[in-house]
Protein backbone atom coordinates (compact mmCIF):
# COMPACT_ATOMS: atom_id res chain seq x y z
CA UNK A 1 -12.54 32.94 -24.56
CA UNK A 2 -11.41 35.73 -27.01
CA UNK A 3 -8.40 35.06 -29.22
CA UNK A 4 -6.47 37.50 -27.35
CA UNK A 5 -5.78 35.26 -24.38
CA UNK A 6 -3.98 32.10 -23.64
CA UNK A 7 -4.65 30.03 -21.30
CA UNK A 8 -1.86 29.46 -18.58
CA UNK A 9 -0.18 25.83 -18.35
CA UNK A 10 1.56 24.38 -15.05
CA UNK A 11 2.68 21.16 -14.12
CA UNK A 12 2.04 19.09 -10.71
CA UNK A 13 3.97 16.75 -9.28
CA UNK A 14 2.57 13.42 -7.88
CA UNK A 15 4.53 10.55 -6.10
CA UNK A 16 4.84 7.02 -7.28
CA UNK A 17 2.42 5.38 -5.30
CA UNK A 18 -0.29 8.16 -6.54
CA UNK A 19 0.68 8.14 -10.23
CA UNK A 20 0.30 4.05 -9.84
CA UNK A 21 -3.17 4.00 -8.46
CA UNK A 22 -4.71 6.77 -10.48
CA UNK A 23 -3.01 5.04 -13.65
CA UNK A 24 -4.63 1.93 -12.23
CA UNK A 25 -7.98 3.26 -12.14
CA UNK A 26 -7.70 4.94 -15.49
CA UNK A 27 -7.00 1.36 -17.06
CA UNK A 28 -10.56 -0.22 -14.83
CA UNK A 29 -12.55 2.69 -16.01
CA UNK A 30 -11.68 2.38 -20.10
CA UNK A 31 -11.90 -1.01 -19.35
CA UNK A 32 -15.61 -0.33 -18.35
CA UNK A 33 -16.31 1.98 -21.29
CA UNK A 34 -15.07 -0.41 -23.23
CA UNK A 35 -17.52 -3.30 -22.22
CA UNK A 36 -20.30 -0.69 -22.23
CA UNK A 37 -19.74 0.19 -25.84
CA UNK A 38 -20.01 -3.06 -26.91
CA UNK A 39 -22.93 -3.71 -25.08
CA UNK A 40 -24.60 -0.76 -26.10
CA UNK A 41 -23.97 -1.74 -29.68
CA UNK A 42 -25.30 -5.15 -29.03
CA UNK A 43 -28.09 -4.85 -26.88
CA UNK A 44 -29.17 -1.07 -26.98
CA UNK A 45 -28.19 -1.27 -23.10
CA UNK A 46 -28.85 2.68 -21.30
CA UNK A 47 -26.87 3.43 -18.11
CA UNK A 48 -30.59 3.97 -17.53
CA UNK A 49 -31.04 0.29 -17.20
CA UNK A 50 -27.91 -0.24 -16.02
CA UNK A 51 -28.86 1.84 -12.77
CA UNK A 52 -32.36 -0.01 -12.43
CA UNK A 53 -30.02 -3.12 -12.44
CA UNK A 54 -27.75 -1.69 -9.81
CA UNK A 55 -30.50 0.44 -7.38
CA UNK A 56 -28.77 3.91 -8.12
CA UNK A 57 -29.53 6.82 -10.33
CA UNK A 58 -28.35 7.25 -14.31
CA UNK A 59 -26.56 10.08 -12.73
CA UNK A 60 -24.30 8.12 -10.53
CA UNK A 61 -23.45 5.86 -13.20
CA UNK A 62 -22.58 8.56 -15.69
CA UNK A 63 -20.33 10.19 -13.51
CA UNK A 64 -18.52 7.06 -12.45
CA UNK A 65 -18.41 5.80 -16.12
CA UNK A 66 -16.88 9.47 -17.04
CA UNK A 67 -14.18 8.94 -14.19
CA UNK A 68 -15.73 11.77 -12.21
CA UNK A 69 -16.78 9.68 -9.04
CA UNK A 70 -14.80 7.59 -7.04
CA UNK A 71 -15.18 3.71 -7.98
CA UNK A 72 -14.69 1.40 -5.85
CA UNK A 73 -14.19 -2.68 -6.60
CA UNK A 74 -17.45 -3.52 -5.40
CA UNK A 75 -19.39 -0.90 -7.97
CA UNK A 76 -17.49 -1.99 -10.56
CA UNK A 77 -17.97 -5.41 -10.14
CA UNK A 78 -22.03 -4.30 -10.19
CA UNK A 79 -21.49 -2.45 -13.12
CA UNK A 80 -20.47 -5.30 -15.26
CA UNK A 81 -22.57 -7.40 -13.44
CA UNK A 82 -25.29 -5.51 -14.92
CA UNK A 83 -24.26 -5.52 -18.52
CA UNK A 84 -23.33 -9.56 -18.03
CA UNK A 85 -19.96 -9.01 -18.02
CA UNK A 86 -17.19 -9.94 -14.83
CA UNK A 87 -14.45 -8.00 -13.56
CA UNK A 88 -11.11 -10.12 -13.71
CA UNK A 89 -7.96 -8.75 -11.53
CA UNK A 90 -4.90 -9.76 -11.20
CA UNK A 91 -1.68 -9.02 -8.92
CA UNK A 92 1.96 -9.95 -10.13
CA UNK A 93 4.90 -8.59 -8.41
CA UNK A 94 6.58 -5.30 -10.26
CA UNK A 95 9.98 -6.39 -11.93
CA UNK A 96 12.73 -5.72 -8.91
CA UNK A 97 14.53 -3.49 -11.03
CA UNK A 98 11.58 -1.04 -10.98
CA UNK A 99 10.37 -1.84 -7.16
CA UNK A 100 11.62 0.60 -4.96
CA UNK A 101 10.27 -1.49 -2.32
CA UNK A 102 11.51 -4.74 -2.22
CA UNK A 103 12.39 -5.80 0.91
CA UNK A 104 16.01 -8.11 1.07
CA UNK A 105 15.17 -11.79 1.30
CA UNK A 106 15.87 -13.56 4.70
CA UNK A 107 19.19 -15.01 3.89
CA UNK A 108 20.54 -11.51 2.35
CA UNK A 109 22.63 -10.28 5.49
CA UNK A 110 21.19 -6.67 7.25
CA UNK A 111 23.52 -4.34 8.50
CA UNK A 112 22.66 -3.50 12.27
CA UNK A 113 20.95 0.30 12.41
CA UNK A 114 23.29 2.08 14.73
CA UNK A 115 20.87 4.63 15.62
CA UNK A 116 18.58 2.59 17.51
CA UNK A 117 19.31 1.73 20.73
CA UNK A 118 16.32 -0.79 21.65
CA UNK A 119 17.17 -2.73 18.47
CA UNK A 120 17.23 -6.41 19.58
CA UNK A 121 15.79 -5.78 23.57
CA UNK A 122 13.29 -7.62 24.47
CA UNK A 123 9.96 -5.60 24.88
CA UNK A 124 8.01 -6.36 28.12
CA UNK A 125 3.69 -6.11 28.17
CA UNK A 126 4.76 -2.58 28.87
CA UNK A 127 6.20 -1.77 25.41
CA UNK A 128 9.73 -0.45 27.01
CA UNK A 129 12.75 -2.26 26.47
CA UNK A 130 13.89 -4.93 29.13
CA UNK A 131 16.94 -2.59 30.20
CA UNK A 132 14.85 0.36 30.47
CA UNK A 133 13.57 0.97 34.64
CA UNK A 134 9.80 1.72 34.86
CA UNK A 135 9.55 5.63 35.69
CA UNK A 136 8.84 5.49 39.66
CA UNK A 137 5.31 6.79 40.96
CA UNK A 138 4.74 9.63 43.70
């Protein structure tokens, strides 16, 4: 690239639930690198023997290591099984004040939705509202 030109910037959008999971996986992966450098300082350890550990290629492990692959929790478990190390997760709830999604508790009253009519019939085996007649055959 010659002095001359710039290079163009932009911006993309992604929703919540994306930004959360690829921020997720962002965190696993350094977490990763992280245990492999100390390894590797410790032990000389290759991704070489690494992926003799694990039955795939150096390849695949450099690419997943590097973020470029898809992990998913049963490869990274193998991956730090390999370098003696255990993958640790843990859930907790997101503060309510930042959960978009929290559903009302069962004693906090719900308005009725107005808009839909079969709220509250009783659904037969035939998945159509008690009060609705079965559509008559020719």
């Amino acid at each position: 690239m010659s002095s001359s030109e710039t290079l163009e910037t932009f911006e993309i959008e992604i929703d919540e639930k994306s930004q959360v999971g690829s921020e997720f996986m962002a965190r696993v992966v350094n977490e990763i690198r992280r245990a492999l450098a100390e390894e590797k300082s410790k032990r000389k350890l290759t991704q070489q023997e690494i992926a003799d550990r694990i039955g795939t290629s150096r390849a695949v492990i450099n690419r997943q290591v590097q973020g470029l692959e898809n992990l998913g929790a049963r490869r990274i478990a193998e991956i730090l099984w390999a370098i003696g190390w255990e993958p640790h997760f843990e859930a907790r709830p997101i503060p309510r004040e930042s959960n978009e999604f929290v559903r009302p508790s069962a004693n906090t009253p719900r308005e009725p939705d107005l808009n839909n009519r079969a709220e509250g019939a009783i659904v037969q085996h035939t998945g159509r509202p008690e009060n609705e007649k079965s559509p008559r055959r020719s």
